[in-house]
C-alpha atoms as a PDB file:
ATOM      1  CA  UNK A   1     -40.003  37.864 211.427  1.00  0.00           C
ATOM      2  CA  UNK A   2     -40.219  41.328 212.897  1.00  0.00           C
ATOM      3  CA  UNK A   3     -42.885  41.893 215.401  1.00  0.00           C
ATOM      4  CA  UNK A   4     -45.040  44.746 215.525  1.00  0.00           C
ATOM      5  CA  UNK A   5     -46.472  45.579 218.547  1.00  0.00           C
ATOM      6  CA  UNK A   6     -50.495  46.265 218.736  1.00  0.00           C
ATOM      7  CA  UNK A   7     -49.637  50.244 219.347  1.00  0.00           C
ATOM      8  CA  UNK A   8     -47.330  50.000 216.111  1.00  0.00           C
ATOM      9  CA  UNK A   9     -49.650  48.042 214.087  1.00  0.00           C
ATOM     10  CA  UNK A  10     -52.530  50.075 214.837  1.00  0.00           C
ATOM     11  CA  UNK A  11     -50.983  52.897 213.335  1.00  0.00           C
ATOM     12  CA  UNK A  12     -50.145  51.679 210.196  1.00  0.00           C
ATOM     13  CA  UNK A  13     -52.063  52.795 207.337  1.00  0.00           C
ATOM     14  CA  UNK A  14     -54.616  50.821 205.910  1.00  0.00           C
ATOM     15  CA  UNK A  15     -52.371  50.721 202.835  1.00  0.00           C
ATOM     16  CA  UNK A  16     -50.111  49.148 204.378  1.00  0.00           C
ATOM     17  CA  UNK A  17     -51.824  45.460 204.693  1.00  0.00           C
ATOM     18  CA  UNK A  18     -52.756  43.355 201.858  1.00  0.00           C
ATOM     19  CA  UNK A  19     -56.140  43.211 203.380  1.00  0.00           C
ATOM     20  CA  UNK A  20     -56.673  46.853 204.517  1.00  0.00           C
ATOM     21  CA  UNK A  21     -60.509  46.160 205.201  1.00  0.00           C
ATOM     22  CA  UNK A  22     -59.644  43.691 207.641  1.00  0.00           C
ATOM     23  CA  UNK A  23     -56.098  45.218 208.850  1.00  0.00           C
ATOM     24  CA  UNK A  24     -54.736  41.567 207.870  1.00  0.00           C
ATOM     25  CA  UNK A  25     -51.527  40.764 207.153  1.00  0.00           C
ATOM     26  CA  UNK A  26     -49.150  43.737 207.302  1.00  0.00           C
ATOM     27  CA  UNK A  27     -46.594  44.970 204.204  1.00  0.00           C
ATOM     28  CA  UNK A  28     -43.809  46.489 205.930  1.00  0.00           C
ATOM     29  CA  UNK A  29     -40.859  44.734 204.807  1.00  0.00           C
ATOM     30  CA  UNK A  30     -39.838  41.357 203.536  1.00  0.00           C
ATOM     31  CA  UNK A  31     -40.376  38.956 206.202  1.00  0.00           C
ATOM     32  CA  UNK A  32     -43.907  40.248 206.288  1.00  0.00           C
ATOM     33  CA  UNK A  33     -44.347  39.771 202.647  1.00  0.00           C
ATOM     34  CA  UNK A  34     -43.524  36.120 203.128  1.00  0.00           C
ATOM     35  CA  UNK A  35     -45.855  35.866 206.221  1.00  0.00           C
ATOM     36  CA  UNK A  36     -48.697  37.105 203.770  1.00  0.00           C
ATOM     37  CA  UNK A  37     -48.315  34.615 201.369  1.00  0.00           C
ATOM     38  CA  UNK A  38     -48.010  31.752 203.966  1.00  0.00           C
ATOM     39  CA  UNK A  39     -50.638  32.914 205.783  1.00  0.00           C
ATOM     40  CA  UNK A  40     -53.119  34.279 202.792  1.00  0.00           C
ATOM     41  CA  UNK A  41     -55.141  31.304 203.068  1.00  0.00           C
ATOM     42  CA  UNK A  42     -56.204  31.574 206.634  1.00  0.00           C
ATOM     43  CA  UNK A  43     -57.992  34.931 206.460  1.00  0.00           C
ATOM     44  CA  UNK A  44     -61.363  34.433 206.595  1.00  0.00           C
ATOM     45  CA  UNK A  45     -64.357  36.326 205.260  1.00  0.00           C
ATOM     46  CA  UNK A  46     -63.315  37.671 202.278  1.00  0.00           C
ATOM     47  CA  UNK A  47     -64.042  37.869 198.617  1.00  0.00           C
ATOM     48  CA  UNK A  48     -62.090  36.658 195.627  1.00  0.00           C
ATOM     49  CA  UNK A  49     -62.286  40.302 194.540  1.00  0.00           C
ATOM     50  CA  UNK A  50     -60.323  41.645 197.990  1.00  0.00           C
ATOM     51  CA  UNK A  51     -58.263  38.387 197.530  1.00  0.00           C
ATOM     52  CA  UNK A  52     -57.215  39.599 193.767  1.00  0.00           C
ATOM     53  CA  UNK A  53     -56.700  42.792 195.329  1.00  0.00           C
ATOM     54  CA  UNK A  54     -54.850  41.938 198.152  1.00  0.00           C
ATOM     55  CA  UNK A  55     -52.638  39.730 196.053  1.00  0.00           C
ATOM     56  CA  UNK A  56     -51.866  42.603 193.983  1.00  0.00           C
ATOM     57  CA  UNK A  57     -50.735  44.581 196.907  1.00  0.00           C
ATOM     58  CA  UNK A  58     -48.651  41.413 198.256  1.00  0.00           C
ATOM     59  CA  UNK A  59     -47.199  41.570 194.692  1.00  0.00           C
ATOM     60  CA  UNK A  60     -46.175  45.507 194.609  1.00  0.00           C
ATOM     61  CA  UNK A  61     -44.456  44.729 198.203  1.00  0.00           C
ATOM     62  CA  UNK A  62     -42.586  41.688 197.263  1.00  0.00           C
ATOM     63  CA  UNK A  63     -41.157  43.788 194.368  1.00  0.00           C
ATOM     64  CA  UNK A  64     -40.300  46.389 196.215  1.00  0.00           C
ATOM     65  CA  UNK A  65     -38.445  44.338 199.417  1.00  0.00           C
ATOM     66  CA  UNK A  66     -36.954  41.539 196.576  1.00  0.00           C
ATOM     67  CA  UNK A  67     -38.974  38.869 197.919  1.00  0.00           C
ATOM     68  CA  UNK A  68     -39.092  36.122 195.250  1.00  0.00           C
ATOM     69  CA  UNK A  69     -42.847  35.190 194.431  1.00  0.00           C
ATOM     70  CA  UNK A  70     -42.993  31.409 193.299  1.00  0.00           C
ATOM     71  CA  UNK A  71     -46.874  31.590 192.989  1.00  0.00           C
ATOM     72  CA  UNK A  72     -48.594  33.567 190.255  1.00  0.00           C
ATOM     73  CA  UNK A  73     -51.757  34.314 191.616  1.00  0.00           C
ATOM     74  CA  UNK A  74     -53.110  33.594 195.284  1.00  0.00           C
ATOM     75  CA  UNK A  75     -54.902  30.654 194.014  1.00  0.00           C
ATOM     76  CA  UNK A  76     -51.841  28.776 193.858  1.00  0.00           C
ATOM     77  CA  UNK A  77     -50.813  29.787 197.309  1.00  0.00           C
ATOM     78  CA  UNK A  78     -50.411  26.092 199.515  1.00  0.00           C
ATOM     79  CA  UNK A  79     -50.284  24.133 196.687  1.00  0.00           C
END
């Protein structure tokens, strides 16, 4: 996966995370769209609503890097 440093992170926009609330889980390219899925279960402290959201966003991304989505919704994520 492609590293981004705190300085780089920091300024993305808060469009560019699944969670932009939170700053969690960053959209840039593919490998980060995969991340996001793994790793949509361990942020904490969030609704289903920003969940449904945030999915949606992970969803736009993964269409627009070709990431292959095997889940339909983030309540299958991990199982």
């Amino acid at each position: 996966m492609i590293e981004l440093s705190t300085e780089d992170r920091n300024e993305l926009a808060k469009n560019s995370f699944a969670f932009p609330e939170q700053r969690k889980e960053p959209l840039e390219n593919a490998s980060h769209v995969r991340n996001a899925v793994a790793r949509f279960n361990q942020v904490k402290n969030v609704t289903d609503e920003e969940r449904d959201a945030a999915w949606k966003r992970i969803e736009a991304a993964a269409k627009k890097f070709d990431v292959e989505l095997t889940e339909k919704s983030w309540r299958e994520v991990g199982k």
